[in-house]
PDB file of N, CA and C in Angstrom:
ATOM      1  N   UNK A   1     125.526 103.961 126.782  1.00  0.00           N
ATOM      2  CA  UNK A   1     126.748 103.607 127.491  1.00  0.00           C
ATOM      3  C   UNK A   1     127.956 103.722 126.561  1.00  0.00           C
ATOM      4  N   UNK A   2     128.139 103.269 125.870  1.00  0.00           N
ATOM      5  CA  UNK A   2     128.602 103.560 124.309  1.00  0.00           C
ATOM      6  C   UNK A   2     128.990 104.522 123.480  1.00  0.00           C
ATOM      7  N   UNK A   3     127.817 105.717 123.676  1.00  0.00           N
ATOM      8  CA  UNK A   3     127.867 106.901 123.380  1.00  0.00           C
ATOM      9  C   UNK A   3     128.952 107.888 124.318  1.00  0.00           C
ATOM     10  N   UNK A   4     128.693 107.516 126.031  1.00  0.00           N
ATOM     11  CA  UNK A   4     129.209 108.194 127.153  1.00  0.00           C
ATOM     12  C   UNK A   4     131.016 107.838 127.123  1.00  0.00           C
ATOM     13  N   UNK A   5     130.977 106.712 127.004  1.00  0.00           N
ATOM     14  CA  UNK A   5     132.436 105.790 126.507  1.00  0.00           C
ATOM     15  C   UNK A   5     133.411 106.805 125.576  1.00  0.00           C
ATOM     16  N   UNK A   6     132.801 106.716 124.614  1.00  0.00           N
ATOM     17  CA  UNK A   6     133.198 107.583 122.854  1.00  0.00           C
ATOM     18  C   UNK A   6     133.377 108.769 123.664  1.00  0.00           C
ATOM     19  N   UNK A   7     132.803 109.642 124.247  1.00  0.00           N
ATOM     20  CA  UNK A   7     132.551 110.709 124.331  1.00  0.00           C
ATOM     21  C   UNK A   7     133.908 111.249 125.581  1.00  0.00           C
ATOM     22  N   UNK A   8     133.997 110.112 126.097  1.00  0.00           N
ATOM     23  CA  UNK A   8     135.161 110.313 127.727  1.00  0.00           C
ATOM     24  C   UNK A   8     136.182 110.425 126.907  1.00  0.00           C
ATOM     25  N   UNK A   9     136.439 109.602 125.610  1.00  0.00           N
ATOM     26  CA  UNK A   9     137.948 108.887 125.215  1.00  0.00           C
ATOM     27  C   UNK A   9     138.161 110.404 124.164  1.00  0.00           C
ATOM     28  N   UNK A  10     137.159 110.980 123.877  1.00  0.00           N
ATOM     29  CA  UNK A  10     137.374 112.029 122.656  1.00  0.00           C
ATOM     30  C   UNK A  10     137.890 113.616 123.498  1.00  0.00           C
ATOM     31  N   UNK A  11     137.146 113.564 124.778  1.00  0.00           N
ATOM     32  CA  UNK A  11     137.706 114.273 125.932  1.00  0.00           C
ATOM     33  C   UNK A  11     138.936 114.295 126.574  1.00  0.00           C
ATOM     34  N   UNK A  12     139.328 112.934 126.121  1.00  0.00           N
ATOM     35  CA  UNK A  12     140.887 112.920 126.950  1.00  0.00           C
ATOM     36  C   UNK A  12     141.802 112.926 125.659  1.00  0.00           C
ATOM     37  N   UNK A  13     140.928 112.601 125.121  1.00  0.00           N
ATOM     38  CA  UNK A  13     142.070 112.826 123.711  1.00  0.00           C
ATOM     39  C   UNK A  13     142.359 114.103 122.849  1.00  0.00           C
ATOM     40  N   UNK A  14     141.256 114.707 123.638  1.00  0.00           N
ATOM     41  CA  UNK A  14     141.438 116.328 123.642  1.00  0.00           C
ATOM     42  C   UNK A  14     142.110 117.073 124.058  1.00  0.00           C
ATOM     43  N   UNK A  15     142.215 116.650 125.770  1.00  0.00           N
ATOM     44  CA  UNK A  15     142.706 117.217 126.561  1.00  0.00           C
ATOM     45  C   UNK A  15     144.811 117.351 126.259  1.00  0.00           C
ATOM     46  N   UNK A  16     144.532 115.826 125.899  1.00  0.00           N
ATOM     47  CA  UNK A  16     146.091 115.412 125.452  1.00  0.00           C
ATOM     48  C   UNK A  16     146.946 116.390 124.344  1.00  0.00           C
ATOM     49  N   UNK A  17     145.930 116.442 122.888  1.00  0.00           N
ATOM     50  CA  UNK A  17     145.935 117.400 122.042  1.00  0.00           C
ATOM     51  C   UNK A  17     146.579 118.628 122.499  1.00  0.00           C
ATOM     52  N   UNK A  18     145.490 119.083 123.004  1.00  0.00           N
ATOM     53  CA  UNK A  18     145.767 120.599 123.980  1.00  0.00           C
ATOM     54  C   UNK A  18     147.126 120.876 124.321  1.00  0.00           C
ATOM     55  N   UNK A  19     147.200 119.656 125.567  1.00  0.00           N
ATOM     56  CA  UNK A  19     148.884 119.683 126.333  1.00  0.00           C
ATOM     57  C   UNK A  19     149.856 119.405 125.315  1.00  0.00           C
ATOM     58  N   UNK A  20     149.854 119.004 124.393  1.00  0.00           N
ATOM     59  CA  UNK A  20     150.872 118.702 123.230  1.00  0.00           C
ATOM     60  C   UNK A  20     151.041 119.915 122.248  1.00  0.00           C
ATOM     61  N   UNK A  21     149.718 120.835 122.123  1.00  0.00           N
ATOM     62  CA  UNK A  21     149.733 121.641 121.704  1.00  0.00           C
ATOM     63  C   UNK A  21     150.682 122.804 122.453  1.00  0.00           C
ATOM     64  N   UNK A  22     150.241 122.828 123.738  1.00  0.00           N
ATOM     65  CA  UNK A  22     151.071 123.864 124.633  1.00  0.00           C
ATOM     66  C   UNK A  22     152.160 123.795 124.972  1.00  0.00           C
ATOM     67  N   UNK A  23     152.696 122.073 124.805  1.00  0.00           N
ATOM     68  CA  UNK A  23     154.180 122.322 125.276  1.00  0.00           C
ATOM     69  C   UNK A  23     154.843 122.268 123.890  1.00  0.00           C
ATOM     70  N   UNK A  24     154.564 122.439 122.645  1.00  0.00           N
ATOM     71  CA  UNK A  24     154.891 122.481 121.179  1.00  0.00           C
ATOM     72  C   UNK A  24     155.439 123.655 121.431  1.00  0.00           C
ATOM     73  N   UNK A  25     154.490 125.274 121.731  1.00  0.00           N
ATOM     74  CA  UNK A  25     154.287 126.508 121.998  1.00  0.00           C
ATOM     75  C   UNK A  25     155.525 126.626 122.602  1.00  0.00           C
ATOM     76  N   UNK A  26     155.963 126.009 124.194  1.00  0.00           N
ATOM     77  CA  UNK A  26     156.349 126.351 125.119  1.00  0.00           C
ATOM     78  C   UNK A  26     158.034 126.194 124.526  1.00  0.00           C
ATOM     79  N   UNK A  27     158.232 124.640 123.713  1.00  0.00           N
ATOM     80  CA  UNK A  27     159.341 124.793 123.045  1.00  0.00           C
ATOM     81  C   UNK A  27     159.938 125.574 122.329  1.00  0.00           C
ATOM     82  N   UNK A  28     158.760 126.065 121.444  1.00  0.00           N
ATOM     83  CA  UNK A  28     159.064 126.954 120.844  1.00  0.00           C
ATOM     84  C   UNK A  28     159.567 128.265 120.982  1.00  0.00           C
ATOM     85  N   UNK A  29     158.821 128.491 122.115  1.00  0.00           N
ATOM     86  CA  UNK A  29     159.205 129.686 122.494  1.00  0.00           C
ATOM     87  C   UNK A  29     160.802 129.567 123.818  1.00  0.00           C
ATOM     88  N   UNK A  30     161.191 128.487 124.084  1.00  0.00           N
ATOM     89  CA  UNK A  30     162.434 128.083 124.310  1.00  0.00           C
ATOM     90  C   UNK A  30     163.204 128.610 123.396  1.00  0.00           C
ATOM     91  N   UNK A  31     163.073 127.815 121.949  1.00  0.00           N
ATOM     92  CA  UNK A  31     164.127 127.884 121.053  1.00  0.00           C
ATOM     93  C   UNK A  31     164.526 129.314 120.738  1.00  0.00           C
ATOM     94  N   UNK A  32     163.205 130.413 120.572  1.00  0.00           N
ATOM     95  CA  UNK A  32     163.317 131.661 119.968  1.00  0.00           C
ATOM     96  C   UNK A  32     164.559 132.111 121.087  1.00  0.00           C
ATOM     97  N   UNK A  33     163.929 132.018 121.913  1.00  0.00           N
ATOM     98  CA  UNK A  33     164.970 132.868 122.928  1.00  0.00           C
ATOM     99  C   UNK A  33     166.591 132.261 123.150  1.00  0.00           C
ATOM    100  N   UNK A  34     166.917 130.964 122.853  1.00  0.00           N
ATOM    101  CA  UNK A  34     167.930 130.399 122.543  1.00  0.00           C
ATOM    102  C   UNK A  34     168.615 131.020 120.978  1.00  0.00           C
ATOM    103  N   UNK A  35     167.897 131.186 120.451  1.00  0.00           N
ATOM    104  CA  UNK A  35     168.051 132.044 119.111  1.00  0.00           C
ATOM    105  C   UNK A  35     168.549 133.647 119.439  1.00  0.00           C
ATOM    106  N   UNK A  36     167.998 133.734 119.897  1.00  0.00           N
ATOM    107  CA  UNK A  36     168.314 135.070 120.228  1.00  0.00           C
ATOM    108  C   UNK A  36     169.353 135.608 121.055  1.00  0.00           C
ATOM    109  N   UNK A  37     169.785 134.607 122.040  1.00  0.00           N
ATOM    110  CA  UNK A  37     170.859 134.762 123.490  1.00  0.00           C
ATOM    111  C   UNK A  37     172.016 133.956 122.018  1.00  0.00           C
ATOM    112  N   UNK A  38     171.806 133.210 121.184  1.00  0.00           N
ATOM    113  CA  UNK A  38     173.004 132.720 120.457  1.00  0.00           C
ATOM    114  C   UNK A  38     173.631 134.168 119.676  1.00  0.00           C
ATOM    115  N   UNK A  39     172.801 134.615 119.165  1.00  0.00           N
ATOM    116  CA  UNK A  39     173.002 135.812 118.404  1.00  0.00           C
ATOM    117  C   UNK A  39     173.599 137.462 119.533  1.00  0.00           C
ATOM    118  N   UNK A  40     173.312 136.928 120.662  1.00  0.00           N
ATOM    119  CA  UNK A  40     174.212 137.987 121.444  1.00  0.00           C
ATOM    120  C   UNK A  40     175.138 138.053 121.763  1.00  0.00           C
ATOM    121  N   UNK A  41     175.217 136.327 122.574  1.00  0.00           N
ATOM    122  CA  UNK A  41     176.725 136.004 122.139  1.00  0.00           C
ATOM    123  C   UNK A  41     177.757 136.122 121.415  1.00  0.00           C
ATOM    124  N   UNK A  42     177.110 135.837 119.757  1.00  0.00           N
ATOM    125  CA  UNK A  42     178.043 135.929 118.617  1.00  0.00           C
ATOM    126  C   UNK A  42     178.527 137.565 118.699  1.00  0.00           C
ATOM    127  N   UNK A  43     177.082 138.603 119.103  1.00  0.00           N
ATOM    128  CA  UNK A  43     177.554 140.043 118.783  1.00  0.00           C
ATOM    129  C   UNK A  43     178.830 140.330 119.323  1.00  0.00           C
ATOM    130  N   UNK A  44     178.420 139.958 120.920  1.00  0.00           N
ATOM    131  CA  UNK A  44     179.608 140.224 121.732  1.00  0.00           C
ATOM    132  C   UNK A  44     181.011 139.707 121.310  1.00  0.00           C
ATOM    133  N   UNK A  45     181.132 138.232 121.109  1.00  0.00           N
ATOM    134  CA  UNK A  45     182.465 137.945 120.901  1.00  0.00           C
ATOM    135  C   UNK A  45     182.583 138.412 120.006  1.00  0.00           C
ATOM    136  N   UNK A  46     182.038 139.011 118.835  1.00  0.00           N
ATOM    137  CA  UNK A  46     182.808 139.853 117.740  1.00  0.00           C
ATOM    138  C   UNK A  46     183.062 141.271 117.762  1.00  0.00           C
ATOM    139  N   UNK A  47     182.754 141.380 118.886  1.00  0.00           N
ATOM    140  CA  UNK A  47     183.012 142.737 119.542  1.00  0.00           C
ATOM    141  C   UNK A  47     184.455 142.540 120.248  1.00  0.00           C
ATOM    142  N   UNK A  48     184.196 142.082 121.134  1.00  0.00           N
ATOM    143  CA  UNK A  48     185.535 141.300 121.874  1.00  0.00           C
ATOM    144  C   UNK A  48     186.654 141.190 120.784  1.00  0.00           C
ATOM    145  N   UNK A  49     186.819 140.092 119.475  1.00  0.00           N
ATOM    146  CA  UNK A  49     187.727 140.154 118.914  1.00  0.00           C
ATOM    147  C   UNK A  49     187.593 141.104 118.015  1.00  0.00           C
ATOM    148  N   UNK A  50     186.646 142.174 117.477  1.00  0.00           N
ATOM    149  CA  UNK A  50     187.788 143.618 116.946  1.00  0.00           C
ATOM    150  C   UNK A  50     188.445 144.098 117.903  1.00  0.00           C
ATOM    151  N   UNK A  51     187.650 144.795 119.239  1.00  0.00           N
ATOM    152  CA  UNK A  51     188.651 145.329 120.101  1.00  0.00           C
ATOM    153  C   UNK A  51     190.127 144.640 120.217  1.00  0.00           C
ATOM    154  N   UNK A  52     189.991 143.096 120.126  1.00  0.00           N
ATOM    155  CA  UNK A  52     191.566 142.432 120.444  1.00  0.00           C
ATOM    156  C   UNK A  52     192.518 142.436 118.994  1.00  0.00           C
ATOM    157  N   UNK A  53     191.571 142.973 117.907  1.00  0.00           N
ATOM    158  CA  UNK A  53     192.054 142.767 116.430  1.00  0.00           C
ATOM    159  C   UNK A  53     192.793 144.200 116.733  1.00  0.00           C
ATOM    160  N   UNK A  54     192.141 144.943 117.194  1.00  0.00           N
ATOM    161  CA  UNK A  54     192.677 146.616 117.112  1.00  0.00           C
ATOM    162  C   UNK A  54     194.000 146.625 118.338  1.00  0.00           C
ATOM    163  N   UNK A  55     193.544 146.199 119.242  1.00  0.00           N
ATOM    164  CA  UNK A  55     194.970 146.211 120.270  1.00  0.00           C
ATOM    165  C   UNK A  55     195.855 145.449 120.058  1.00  0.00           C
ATOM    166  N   UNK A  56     196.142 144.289 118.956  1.00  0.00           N
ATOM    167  CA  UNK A  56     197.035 143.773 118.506  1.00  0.00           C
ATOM    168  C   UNK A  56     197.573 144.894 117.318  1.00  0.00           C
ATOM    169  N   UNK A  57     196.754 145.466 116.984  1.00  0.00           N
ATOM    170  CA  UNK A  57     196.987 146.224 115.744  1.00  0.00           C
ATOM    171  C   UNK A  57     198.005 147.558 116.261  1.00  0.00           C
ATOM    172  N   UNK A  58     197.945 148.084 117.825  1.00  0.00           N
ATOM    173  CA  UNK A  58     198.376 149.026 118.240  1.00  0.00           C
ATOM    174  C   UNK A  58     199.372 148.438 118.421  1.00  0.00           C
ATOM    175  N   UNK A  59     199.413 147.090 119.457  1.00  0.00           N
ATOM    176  CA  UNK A  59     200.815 146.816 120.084  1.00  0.00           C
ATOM    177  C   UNK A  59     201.863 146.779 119.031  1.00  0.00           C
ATOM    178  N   UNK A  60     201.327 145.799 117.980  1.00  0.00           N
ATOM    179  CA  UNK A  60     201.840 145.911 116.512  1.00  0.00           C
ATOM    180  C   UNK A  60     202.880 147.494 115.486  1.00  0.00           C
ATOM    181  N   UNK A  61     202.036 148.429 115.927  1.00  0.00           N
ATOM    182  CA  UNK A  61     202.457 149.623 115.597  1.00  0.00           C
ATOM    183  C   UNK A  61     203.945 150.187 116.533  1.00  0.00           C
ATOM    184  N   UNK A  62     203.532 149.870 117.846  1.00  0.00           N
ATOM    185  CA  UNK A  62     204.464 150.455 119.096  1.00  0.00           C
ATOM    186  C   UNK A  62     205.710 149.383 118.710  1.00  0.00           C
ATOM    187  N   UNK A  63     205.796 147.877 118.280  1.00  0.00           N
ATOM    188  CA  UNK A  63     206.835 147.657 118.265  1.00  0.00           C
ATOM    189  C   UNK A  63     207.867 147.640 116.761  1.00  0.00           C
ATOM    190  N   UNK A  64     206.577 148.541 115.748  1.00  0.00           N
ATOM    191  CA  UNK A  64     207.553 148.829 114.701  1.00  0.00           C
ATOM    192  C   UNK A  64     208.243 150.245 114.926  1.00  0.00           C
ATOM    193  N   UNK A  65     207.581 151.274 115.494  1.00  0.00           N
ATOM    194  CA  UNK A  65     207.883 152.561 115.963  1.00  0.00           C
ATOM    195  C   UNK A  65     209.128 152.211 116.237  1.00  0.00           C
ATOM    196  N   UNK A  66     209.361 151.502 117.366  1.00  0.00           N
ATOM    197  CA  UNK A  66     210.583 151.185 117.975  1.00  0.00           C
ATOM    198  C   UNK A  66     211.817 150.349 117.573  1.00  0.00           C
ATOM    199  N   UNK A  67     211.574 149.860 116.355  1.00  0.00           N
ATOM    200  CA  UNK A  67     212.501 148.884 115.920  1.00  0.00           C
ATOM    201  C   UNK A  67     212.617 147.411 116.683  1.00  0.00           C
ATOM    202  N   UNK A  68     211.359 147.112 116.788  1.00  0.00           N
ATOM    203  CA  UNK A  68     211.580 145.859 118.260  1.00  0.00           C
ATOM    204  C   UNK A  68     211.122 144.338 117.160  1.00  0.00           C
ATOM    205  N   UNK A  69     211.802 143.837 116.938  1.00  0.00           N
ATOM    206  CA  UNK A  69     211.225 142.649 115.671  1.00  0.00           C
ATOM    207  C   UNK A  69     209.680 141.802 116.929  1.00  0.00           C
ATOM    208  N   UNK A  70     209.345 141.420 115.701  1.00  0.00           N
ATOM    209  CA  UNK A  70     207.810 140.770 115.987  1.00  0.00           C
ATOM    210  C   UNK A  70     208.160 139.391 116.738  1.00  0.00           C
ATOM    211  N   UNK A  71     208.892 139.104 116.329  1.00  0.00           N
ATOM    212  CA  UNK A  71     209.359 137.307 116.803  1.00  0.00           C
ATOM    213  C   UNK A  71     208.761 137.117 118.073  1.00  0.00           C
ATOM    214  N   UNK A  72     208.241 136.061 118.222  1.00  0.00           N
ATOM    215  CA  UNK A  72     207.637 135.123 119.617  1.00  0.00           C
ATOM    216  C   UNK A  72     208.208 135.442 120.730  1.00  0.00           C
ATOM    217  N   UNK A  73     208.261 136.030 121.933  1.00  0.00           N
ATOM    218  CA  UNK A  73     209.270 136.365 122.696  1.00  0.00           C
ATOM    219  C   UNK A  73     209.904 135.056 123.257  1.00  0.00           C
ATOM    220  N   UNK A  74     208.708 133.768 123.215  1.00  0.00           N
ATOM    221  CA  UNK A  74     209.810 132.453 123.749  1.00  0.00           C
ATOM    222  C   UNK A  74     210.965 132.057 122.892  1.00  0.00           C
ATOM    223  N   UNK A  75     210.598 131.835 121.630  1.00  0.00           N
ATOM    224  CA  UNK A  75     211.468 131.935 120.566  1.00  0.00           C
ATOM    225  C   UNK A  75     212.461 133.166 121.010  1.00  0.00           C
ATOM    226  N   UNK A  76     212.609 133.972 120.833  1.00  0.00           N
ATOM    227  CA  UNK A  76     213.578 135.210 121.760  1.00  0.00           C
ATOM    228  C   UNK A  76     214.462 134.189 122.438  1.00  0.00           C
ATOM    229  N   UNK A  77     213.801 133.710 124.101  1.00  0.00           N
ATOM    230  CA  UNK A  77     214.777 133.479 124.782  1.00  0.00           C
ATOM    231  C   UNK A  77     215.273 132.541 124.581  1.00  0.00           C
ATOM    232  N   UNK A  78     215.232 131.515 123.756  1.00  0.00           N
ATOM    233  CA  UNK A  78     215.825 130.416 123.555  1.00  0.00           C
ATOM    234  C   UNK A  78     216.936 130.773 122.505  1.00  0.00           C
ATOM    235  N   UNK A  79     217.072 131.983 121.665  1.00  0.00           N
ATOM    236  CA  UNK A  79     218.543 132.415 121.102  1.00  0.00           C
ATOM    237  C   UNK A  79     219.710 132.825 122.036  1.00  0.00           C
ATOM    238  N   UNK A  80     220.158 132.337 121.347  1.00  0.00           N
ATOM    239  CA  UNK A  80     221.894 132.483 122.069  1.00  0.00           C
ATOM    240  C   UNK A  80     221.808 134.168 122.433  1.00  0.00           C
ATOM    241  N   UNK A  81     222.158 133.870 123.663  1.00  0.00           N
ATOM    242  CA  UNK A  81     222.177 135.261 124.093  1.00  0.00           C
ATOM    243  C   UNK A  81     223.168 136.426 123.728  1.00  0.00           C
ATOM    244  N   UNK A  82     224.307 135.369 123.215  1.00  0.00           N
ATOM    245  CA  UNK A  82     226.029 136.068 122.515  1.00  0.00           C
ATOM    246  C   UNK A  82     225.686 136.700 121.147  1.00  0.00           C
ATOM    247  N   UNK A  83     224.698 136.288 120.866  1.00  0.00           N
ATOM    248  CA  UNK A  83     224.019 136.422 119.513  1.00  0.00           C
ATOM    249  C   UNK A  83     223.067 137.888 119.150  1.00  0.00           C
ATOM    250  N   UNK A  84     222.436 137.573 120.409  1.00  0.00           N
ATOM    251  CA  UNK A  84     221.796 138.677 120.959  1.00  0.00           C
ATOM    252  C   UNK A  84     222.046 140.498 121.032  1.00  0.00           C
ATOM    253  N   UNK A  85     223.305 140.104 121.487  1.00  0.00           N
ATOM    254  CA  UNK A  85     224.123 141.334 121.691  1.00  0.00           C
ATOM    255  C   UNK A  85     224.271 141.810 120.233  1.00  0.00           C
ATOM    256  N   UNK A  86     224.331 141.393 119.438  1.00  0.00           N
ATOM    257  CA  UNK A  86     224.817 141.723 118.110  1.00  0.00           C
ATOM    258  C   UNK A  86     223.503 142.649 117.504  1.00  0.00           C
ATOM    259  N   UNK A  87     224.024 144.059 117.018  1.00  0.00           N
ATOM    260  CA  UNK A  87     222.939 144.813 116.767  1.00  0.00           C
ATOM    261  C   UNK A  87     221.992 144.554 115.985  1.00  0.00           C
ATOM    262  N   UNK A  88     222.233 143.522 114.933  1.00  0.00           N
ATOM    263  CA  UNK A  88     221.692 143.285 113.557  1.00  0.00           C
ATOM    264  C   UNK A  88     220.608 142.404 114.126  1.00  0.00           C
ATOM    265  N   UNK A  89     220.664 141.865 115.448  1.00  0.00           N
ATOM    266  CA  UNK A  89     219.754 140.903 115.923  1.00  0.00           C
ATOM    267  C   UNK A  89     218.719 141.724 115.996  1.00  0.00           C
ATOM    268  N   UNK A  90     218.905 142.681 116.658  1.00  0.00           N
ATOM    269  CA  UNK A  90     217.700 143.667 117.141  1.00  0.00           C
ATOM    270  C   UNK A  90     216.937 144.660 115.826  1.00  0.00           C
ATOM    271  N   UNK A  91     218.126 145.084 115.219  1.00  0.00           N
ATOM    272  CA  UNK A  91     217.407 145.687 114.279  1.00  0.00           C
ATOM    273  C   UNK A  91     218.276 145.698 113.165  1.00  0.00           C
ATOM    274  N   UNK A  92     217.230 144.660 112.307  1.00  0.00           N
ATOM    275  CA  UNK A  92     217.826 144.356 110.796  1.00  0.00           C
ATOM    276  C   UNK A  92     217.796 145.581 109.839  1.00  0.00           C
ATOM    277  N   UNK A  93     219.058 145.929 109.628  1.00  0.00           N
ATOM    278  CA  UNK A  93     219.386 146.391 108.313  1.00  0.00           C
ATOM    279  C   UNK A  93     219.673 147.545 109.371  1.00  0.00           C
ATOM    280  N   UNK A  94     220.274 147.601 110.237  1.00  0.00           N
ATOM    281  CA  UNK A  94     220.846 148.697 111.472  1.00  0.00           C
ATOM    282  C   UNK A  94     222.093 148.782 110.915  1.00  0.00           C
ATOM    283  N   UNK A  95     222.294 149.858 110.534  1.00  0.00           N
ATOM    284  CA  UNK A  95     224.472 149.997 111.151  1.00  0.00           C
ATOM    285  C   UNK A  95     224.695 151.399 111.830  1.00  0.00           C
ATOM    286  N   UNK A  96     225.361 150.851 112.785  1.00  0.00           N
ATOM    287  CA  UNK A  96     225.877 151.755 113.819  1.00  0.00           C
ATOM    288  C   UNK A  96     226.693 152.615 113.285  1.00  0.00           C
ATOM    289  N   UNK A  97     226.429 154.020 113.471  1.00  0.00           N
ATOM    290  CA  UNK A  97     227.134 155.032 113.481  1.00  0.00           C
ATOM    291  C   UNK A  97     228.781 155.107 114.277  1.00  0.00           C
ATOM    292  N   UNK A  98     229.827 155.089 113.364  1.00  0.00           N
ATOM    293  CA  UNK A  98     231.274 155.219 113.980  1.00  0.00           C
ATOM    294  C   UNK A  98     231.052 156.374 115.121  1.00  0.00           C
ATOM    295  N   UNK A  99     231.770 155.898 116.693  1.00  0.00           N
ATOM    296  CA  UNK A  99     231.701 157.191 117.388  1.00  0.00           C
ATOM    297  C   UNK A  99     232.318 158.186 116.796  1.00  0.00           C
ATOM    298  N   UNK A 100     231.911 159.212 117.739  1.00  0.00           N
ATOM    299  CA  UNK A 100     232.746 160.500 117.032  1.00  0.00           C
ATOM    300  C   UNK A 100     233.821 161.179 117.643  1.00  0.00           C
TER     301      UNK A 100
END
């Protein structure tokens, strides 16, 4: 009786083993793939910000081409607009050619 006892409790304590064993596995194999979707993520958004590193880098180019200063455009509108008009605002170290 004793023997049958020992023998039920080593069975369920097996069984337990087992399931602890499998959902160890099952985590595990959670995490990998959490590992892995983290690391795609990261690819992508660093994909994302060169492309936005490079199109800042263009817009950047188009408004030196043009003589257009970098300044904040809110910053912009909050200067005096009388101020504005004045060529040197727009483009430093400009002097206007006398008409002819």
């Amino acid at each position: 009786r004793e023997l049958r006892r020992m023998a039920q409790m080593r069975e369920q304590y097996e069984r337990q083993l087992q399931t602890k064993a499998d959902e160890v596995v099952d985590v595990q194999g959670r995490m990998h793939q959490l590992e892995i979707e983290t690391a795609q993520v990261r690819a992508s958004w660093e994909i994302e910000r060169m492309g936005l590193i490079r199109q800042v880098s263009h817009y950047r180019n188009v408004l030196e081409r043009y003589c257009i200063p970098f300044e904040d455009p809110r910053e912009f509108m909050h200067h005096d607009h009388s101020a504005a008009k004045n060529s040197q605002s727009y483009f430093p170290g400009f002097e206007p050619s006398v008409p002819s």
